[in-house]
N, C-alpha and C. Protein backbone atom coordinates (compact mmCIF):
# COMPACT_ATOMS: atom_id res chain seq x y z
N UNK A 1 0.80 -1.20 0.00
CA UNK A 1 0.00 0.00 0.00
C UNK A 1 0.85 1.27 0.00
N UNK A 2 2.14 1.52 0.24
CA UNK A 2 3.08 2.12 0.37
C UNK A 2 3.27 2.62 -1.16
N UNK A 3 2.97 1.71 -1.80
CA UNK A 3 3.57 2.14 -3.48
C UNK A 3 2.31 3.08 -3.90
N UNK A 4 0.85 2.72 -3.09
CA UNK A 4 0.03 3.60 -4.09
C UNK A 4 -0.22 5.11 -3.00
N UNK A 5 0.09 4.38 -2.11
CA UNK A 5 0.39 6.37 -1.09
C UNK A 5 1.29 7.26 -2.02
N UNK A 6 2.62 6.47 -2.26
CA UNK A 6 3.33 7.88 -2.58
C UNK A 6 2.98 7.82 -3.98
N UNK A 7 2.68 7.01 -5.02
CA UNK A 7 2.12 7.45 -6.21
C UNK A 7 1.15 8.43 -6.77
N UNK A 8 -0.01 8.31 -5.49
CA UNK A 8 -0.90 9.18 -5.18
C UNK A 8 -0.49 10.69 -5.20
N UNK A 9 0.57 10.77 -3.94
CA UNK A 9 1.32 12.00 -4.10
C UNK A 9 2.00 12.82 -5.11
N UNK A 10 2.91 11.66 -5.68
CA UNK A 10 3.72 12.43 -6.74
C UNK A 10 2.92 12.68 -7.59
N UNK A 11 1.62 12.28 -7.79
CA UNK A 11 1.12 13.10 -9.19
C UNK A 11 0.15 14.22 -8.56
N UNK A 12 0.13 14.70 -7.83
CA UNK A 12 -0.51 15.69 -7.29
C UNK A 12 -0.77 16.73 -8.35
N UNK A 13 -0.08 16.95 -8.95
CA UNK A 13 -0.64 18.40 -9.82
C UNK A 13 -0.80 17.65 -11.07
N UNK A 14 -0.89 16.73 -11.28
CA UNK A 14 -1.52 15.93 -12.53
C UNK A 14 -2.16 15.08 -12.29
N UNK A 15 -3.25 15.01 -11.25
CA UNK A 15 -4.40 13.90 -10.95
C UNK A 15 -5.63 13.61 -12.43
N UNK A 16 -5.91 14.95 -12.59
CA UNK A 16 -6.79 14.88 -13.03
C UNK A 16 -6.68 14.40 -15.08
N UNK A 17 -5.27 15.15 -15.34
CA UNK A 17 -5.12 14.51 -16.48
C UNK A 17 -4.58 13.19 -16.87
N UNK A 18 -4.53 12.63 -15.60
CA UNK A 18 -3.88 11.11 -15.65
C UNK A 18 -5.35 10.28 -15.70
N UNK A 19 -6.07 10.43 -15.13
CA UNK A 19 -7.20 9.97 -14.70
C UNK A 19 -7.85 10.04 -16.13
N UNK A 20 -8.06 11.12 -16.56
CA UNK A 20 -8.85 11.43 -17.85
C UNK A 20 -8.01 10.38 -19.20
N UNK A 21 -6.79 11.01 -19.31
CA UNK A 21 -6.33 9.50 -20.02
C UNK A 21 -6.11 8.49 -19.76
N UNK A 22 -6.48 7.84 -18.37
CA UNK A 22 -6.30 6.07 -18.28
C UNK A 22 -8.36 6.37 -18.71
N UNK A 23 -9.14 6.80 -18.52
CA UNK A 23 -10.85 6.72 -19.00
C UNK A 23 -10.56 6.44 -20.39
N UNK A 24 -9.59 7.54 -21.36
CA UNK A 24 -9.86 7.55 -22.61
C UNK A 24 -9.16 6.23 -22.88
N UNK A 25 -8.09 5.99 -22.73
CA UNK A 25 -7.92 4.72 -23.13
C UNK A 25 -8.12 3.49 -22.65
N UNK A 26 -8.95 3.38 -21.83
CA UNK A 26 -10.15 2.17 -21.72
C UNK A 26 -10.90 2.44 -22.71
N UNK A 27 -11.51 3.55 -22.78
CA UNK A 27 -12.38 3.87 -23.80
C UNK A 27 -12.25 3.22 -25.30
N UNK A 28 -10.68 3.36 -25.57
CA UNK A 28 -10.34 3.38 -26.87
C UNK A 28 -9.89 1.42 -26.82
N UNK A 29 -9.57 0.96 -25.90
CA UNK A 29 -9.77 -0.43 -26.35
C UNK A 29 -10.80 -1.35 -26.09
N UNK A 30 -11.95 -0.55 -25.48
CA UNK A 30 -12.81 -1.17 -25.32
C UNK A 30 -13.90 -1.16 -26.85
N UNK A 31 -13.56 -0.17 -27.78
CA UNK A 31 -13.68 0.07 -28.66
C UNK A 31 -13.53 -0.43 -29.43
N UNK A 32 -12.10 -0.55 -29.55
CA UNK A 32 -11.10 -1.49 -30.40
C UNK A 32 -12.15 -3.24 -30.82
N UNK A 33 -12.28 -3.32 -29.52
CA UNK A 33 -12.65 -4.69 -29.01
C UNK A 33 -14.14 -5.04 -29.52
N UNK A 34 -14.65 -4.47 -29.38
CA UNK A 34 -16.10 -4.31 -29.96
C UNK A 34 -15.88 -4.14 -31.23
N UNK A 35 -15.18 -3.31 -31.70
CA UNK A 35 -15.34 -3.14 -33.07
C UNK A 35 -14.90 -4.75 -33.89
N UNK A 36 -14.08 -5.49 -32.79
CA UNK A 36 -13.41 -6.82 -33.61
C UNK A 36 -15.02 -8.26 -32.95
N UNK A 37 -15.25 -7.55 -32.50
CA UNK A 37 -16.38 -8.46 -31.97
C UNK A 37 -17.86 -8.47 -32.94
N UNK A 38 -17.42 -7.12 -33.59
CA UNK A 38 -18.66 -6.99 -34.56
C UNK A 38 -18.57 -6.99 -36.19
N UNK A 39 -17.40 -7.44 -36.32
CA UNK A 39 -16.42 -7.90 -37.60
C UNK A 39 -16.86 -9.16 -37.19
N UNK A 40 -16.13 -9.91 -36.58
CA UNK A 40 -16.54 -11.44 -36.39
C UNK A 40 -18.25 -12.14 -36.48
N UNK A 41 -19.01 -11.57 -35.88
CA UNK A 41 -20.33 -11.62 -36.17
C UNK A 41 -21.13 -11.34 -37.35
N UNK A 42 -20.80 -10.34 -38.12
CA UNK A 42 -20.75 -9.89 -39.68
C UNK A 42 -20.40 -11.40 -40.21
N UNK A 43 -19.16 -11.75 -40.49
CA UNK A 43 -18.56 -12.61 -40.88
C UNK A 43 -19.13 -13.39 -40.88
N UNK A 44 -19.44 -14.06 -39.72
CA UNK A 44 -19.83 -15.45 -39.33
C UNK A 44 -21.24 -15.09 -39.94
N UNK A 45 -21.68 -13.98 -39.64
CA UNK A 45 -23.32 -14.46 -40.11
C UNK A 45 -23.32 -14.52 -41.81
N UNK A 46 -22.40 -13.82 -41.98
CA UNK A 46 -22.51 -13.67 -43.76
C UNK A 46 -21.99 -15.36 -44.64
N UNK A 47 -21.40 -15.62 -43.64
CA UNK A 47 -20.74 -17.31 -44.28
C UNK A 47 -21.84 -18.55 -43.61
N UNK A 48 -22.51 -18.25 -42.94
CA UNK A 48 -23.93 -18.92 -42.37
C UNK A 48 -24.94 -18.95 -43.41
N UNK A 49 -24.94 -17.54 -43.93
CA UNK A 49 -26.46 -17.10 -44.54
C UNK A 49 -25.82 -17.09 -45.84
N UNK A 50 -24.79 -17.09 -46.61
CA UNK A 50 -24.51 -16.51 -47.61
C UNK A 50 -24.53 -14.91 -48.21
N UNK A 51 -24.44 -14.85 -49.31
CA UNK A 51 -23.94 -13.42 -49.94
C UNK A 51 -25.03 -13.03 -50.13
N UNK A 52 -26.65 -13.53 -50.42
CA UNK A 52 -27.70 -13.64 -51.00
C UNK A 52 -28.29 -12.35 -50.14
């Protein structure tokens, strides 16, 4: 717990833009991820059902 006390500290005057970019990039691979999750489903349904 020692490591996230003083981590806490040293970013003191950058809390808030650290915070905002670890959100955005969850954001952005959660994205990522979905977007490959909805490629695969496309796919699969298009080779199920055909081109028709």
């Amino acid at each position: 717990m020692n490591y996230l006390s003083w981590l806490w500290q040293s970013i003191r005057g950058v809390r808030l833009n650290v915070v905002l970019r670890v959100a955005v990039g969850t954001l952005q691979v959660s994205l990522g991820l979905a977007m490959v999750w909805l490629s695969k489903r496309f796919i699969d349904g298009t080779i199920k059902n055909g081109s028709d």
